[in-house]
Protein backbone atom coordinates (compact mmCIF):
# COMPACT_ATOMS: atom_id res chain seq x y z
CA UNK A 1 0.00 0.00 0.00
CA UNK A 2 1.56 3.53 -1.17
CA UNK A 3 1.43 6.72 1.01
CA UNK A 4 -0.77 9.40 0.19
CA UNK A 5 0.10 11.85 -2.12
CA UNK A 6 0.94 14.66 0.11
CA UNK A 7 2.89 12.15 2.49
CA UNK A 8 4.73 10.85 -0.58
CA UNK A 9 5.50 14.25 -1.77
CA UNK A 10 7.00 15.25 1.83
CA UNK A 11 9.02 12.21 1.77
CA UNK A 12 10.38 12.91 -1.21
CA UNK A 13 11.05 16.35 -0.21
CA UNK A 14 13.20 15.26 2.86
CA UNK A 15 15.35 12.99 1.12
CA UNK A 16 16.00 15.47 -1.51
CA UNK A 17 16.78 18.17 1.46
CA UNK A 18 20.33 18.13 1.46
CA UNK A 19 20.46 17.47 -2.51
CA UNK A 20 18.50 20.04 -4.01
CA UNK A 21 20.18 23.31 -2.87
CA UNK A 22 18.91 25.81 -5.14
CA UNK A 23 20.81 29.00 -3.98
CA UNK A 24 19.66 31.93 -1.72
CA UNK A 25 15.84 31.03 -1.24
CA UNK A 26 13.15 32.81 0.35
CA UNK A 27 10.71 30.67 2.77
CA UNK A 28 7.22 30.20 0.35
CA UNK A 29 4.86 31.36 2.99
CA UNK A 30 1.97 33.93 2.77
CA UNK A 31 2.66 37.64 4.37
CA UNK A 32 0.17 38.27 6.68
CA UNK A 33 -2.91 39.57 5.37
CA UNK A 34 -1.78 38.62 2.11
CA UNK A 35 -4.17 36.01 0.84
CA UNK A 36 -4.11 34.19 -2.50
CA UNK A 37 -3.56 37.62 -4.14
CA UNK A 38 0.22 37.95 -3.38
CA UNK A 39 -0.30 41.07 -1.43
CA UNK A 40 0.97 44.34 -3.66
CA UNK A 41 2.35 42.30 -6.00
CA UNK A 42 1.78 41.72 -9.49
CA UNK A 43 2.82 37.59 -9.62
CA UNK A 44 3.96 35.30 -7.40
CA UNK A 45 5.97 32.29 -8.72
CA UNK A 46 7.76 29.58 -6.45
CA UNK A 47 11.22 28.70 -8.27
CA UNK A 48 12.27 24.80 -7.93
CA UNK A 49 15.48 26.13 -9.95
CA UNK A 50 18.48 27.74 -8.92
CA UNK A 51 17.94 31.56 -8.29
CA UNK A 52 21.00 32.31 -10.09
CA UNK A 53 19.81 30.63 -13.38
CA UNK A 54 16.12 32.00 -13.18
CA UNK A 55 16.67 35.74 -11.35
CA UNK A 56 18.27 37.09 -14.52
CA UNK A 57 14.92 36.15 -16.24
CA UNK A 58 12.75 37.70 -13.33
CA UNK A 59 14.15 40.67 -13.61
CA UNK A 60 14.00 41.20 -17.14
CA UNK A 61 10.56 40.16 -16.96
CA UNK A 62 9.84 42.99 -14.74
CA UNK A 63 11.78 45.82 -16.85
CA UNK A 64 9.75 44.76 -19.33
CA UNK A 65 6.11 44.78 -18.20
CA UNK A 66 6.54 46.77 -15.48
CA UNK A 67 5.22 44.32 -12.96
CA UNK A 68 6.07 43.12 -9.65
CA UNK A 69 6.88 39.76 -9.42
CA UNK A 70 7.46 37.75 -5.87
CA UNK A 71 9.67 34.92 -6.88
CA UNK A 72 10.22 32.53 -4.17
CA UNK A 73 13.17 30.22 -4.21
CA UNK A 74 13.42 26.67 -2.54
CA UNK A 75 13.97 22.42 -3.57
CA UNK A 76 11.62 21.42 -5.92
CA UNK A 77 10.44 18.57 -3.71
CA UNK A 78 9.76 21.35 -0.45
CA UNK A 79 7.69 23.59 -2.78
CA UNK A 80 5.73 21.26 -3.92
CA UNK A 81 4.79 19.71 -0.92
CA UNK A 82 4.10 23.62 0.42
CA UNK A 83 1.66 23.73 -2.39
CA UNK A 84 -0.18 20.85 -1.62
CA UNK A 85 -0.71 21.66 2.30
CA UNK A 86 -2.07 25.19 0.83
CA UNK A 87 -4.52 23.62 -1.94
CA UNK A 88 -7.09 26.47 -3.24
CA UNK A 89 -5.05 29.41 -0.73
CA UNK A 90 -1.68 29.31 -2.27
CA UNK A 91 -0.51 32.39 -3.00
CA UNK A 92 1.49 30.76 -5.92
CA UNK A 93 0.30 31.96 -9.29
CA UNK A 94 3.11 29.68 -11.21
CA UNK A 95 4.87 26.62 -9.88
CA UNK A 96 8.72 26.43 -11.58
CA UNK A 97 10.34 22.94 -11.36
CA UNK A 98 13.32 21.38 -11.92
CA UNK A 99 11.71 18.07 -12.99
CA UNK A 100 8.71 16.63 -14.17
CA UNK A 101 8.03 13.88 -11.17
CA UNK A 102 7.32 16.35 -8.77
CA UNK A 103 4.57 18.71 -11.14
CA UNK A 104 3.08 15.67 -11.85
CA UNK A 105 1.91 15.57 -7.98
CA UNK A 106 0.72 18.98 -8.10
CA UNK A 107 -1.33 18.19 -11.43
CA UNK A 108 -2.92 14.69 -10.26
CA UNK A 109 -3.93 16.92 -7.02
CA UNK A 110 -6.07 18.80 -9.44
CA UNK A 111 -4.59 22.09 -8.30
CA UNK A 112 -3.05 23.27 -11.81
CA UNK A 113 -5.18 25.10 -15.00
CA UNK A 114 -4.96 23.78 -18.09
CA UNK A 115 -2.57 26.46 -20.30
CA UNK A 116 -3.71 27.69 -23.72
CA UNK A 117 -2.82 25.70 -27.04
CA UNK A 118 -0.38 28.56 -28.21
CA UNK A 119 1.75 28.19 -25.09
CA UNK A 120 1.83 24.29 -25.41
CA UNK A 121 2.38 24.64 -29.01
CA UNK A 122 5.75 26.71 -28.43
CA UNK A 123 7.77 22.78 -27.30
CA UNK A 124 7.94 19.69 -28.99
CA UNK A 125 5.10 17.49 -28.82
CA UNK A 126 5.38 15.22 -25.79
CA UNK A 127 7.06 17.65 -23.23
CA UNK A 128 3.34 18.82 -21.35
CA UNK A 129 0.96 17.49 -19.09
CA UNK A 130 -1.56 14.84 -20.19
CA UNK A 131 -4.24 17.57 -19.38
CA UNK A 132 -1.96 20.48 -20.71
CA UNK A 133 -1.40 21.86 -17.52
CA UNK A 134 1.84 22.27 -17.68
CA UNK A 135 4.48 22.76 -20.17
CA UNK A 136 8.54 22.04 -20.61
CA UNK A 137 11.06 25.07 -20.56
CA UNK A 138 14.21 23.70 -20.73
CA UNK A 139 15.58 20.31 -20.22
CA UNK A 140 18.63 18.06 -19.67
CA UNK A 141 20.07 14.97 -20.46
CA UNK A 142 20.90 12.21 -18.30
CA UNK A 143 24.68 11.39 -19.03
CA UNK A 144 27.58 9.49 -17.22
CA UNK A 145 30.42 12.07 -16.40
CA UNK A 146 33.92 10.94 -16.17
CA UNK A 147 37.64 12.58 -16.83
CA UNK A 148 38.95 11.00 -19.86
CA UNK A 149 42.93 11.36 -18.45
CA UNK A 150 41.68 8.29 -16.42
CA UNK A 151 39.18 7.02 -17.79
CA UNK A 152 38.99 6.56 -21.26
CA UNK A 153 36.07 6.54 -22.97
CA UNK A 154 36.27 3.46 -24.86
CA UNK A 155 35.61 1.47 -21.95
CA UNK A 156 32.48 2.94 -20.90
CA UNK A 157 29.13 1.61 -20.95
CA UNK A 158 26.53 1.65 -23.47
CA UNK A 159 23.60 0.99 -21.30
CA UNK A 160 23.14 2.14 -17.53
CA UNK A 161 22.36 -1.40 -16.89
CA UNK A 162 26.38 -2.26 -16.94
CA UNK A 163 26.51 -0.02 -14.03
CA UNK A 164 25.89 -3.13 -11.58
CA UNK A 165 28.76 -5.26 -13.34
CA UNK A 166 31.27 -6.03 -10.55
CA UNK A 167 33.90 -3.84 -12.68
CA UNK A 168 31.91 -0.91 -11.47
CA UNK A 169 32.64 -1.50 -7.89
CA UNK A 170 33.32 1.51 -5.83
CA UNK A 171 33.55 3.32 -8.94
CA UNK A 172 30.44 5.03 -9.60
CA UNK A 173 28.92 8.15 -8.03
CA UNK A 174 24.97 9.01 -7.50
CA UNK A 175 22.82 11.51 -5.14
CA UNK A 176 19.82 9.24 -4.42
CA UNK A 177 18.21 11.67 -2.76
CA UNK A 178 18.75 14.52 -5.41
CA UNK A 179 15.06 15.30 -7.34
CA UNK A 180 17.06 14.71 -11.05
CA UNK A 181 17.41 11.40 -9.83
CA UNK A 182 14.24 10.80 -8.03
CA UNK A 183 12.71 11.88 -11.96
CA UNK A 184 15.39 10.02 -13.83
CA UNK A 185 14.22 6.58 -11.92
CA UNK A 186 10.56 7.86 -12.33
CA UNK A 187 11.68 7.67 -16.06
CA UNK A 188 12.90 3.97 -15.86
CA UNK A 189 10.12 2.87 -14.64
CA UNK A 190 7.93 4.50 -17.33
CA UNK A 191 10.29 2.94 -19.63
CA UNK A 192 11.45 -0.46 -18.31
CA UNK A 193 8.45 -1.24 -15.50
CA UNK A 194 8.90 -1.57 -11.93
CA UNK A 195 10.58 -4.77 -11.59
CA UNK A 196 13.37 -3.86 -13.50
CA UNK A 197 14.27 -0.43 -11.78
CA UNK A 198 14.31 -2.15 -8.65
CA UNK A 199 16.14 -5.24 -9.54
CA UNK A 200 18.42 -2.48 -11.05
CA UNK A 201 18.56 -0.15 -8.31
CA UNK A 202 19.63 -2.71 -6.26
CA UNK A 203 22.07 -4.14 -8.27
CA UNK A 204 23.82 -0.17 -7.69
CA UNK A 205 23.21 -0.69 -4.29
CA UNK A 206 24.95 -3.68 -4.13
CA UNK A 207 28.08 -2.43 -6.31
CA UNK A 208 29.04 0.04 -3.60
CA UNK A 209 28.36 3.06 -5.20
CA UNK A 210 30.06 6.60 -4.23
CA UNK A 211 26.99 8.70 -2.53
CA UNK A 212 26.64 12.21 -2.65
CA UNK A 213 24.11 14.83 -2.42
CA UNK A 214 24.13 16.32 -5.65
CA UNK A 215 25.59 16.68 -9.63
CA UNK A 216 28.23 19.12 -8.61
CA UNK A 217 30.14 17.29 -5.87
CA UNK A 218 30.73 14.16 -8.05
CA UNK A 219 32.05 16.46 -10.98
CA UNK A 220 34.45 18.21 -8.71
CA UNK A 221 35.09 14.25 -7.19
CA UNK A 222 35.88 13.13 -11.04
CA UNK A 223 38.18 16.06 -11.51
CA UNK A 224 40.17 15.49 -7.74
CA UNK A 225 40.78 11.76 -8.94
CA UNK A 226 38.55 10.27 -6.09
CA UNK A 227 35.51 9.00 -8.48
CA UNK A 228 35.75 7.46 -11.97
CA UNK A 229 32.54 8.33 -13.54
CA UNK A 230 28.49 9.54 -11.88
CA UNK A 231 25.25 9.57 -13.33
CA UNK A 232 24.51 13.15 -13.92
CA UNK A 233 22.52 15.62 -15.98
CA UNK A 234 24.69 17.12 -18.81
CA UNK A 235 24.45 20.54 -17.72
CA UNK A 236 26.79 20.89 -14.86
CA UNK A 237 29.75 19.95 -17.07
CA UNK A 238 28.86 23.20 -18.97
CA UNK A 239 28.56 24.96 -15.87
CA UNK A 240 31.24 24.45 -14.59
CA UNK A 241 33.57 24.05 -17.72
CA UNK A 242 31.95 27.95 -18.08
CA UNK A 243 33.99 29.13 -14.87
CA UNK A 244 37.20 27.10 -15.57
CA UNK A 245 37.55 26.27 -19.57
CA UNK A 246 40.43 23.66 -18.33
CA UNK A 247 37.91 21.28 -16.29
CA UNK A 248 38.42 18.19 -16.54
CA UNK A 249 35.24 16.24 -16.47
CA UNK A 250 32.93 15.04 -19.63
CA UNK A 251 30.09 13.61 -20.27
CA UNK A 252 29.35 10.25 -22.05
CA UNK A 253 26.37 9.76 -23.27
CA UNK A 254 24.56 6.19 -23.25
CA UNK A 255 23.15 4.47 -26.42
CA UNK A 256 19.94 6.21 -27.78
CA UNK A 257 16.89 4.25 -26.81
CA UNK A 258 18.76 3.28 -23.23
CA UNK A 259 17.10 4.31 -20.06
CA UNK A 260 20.48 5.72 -19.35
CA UNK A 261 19.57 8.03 -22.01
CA UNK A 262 16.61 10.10 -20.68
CA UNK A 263 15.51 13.70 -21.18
CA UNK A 264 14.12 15.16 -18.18
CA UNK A 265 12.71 18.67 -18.60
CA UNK A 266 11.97 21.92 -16.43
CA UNK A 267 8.18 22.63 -15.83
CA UNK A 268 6.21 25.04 -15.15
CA UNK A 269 2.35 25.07 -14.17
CA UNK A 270 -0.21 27.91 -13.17
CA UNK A 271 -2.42 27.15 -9.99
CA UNK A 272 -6.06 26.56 -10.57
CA UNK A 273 -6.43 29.18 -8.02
CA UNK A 274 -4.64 31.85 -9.61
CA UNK A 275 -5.62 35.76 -9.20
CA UNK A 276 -2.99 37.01 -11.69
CA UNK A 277 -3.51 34.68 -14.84
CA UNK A 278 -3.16 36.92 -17.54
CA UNK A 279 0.35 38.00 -15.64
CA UNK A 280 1.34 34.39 -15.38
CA UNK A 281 1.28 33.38 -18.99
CA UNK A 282 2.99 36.37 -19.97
CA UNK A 283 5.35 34.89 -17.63
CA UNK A 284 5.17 30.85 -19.23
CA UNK A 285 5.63 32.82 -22.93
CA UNK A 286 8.52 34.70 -21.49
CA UNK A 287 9.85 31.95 -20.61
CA UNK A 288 9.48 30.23 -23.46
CA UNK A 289 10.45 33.27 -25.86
CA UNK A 290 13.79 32.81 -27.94
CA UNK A 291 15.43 35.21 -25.67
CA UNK A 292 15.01 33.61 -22.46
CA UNK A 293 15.93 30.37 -24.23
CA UNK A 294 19.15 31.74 -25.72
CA UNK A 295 19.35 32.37 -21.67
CA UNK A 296 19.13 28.93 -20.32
CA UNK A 297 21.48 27.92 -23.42
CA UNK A 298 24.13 29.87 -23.08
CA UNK A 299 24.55 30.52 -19.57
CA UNK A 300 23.28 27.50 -17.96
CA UNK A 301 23.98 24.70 -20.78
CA UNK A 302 20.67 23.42 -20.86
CA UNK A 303 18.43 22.38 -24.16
CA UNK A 304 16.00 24.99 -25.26
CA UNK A 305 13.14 23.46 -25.77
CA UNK A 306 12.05 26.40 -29.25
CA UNK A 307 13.04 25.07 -32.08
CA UNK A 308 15.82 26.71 -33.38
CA UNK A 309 17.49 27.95 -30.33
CA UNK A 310 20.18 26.18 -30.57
CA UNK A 311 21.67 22.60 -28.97
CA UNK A 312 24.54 22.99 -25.62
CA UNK A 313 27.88 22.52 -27.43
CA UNK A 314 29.29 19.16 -27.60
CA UNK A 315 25.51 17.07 -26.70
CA UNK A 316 23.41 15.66 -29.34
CA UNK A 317 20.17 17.64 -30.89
CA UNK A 318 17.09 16.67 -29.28
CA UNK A 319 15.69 13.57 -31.13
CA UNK A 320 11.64 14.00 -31.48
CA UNK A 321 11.55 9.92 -31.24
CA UNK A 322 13.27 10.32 -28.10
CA UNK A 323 11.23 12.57 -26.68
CA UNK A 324 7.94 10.52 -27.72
CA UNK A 325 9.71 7.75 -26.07
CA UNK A 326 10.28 8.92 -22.61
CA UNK A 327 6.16 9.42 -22.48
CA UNK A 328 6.37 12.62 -19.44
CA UNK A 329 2.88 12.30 -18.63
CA UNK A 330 3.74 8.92 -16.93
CA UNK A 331 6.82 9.58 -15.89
CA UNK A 332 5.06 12.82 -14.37
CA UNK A 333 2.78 10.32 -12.12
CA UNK A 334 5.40 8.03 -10.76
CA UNK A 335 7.16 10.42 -7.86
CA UNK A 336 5.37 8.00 -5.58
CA UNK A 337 6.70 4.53 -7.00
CA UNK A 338 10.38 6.05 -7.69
CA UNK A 339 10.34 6.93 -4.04
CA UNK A 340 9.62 3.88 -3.22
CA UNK A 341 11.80 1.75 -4.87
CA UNK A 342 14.43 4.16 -4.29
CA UNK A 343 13.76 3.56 -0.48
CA UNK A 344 13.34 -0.02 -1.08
CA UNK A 345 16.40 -0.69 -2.60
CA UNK A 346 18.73 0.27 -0.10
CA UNK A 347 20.59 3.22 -1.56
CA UNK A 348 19.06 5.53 1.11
């Protein structure tokens, strides 16, 4: 028997605690007096996302229209489970992930709108809600990271099943309780079943992986020689290769059609109870304009999701057959079973 959603949510939440650090954040709680309205303010979004990737965009936003937007910064997992114990009186206009799974609670809670066709028209087919309440922004790429001085990349795997080969012992690095992969297992199960994950998760387990609480710490672990490779999303190479163009680390990407090889995008989703909708999907088209995707391209390294935009240097192009293939609107409903076998399997 499974938890209830909101339990499940704030389960999630606390494992991803320590591995979803998003930057300076702001507690998501109404001022007093404030209401669903946001108080003297114009929108009020609660960012899943680092506030140094998204802040940039806020601001803009607000030269531009002249409105006041409240952005509130936090994990994913926490702001999502803030919105559920607020239902109908959130003050949240827009709901900003970093991950499908954890929208997907929000939506099957019945607390999101349904966003007009020319917004979900603006990203590949596939990357929205089953009930088109809520739409991709950005996304990234699962991907195996490793430093090619010592390990080279001839003898990595293909599939993210090789992972639990005895070769791998001690050698691989993974934040269990991080949200990407919390979605990324969501994903395997959409794609492979539940049996499978598990028997797979377990096999990891067994290997004696390298845990950590996020992406970053294994890069940084790859480049100091203590790790040989970690499951990832591709964009922290980028990042990081942006601050020092002589990192090390790489990513390796798995065979196409793998569940290794999974594209997990950003969401975003306006509340049912909204008071500022016209304001939020000004925000949502912002977002989704060619100029905030140049944005998320060239500063954070992540896939626009407009066509044309562009693809982060060195990954492949978005594939539309992989995209149909990783079915998000499933994926979207399984926070509760990848929690679950991700508790089960002994990792945590």
């Amino acid at each position: 028997m499974r938890l209830p959603r909101l339990a499940v949510v704030a389960l999630a939440a606390a494992l991803a605690l320590t591995g979803c650090a998003t930057g300076p954040s702001t507690t998501p709680k109404a001022d007093a007096g404030e209401g669903a309205s946001g108080g003297g303010t114009d929108l009020v979004i609660y960012v899943g996302r680092n506030e140094d990737h998204v802040r940039p965009l806020v601001e803009r936003f607000e030269e531009e229209t002249g409105l006041t937007v409240d952005a509130r910064y936090g994990s994913t997992g926490e702001l999502a489970t803030t919105i559920l114990q607020e239902g109908d009186s959130s003050p949240a206009d827009l709901f900003f992930t970093q991950d499908p799974a954890y929208i997907g609670a929000i939506s099957e809670a019945g607390l999101l709108a349904p966003l007009p066709a020319d917004i979900i028209g603006l990203v590949p087919e596939g990357i929205s809600g089953a009930e088109d309440d809520w739409v991709g922004v950005t996304a990234r790429r699962r991907v195996l990271a490793y430093d090619p001085a010592t390990t080279p990349e001839a003898g990595l795997p293909g599939s993210v099943f090789e992972l639990t080969d005895p070769a791998w012992s001690g050698r691989v690095g993974l934040a269990p309780t991080h949200s990407s992969f919390v979605s990324f297992v969501a994903a395997m199960v959409a794609i492979r079943g539940e049996d499978e994950t598990l028997a797979w998760l377990e096999g990891i387990a067994a290997n004696d992986p390298q845990i950590f609480d996020g992406n970053e710490e294994q890069l940084r672990a790859i480049a100091a020689g203590d790790l040989d490779v970690g499951l990832v999303n591709h964009y922290y190479v980028h990042r990081l290769l942006a601050e020092d163009p002589a990192f090390p680390v790489k990513n390796h990407s798995f065979d196409a059609g793998d569940p290794g090889d999974v594209l997990m995008p950003t969401t975003i989703g306006m509340l049912a109870s909204t008071v500022h909708e016209e304001a939020a999907l000004d925000f949502v088209r912002f977002l989704l304009s060619d100029e905030s995707q140049r944005h998320f391209l060239g500063e954070v390294g992540e896939y626009p999701l407009v066509d044309g935009v562009g693809t982060p240097e060195g990954e492949r192009p978005l594939d539309p057959s992989l995209i149909s293939g990783m079915n998000l609107p499933v994926v979207a409903g399984n926070l509760d079973i990848a929690t679950d076998l991700i508790a089960r399997s002994g990792l945590i």
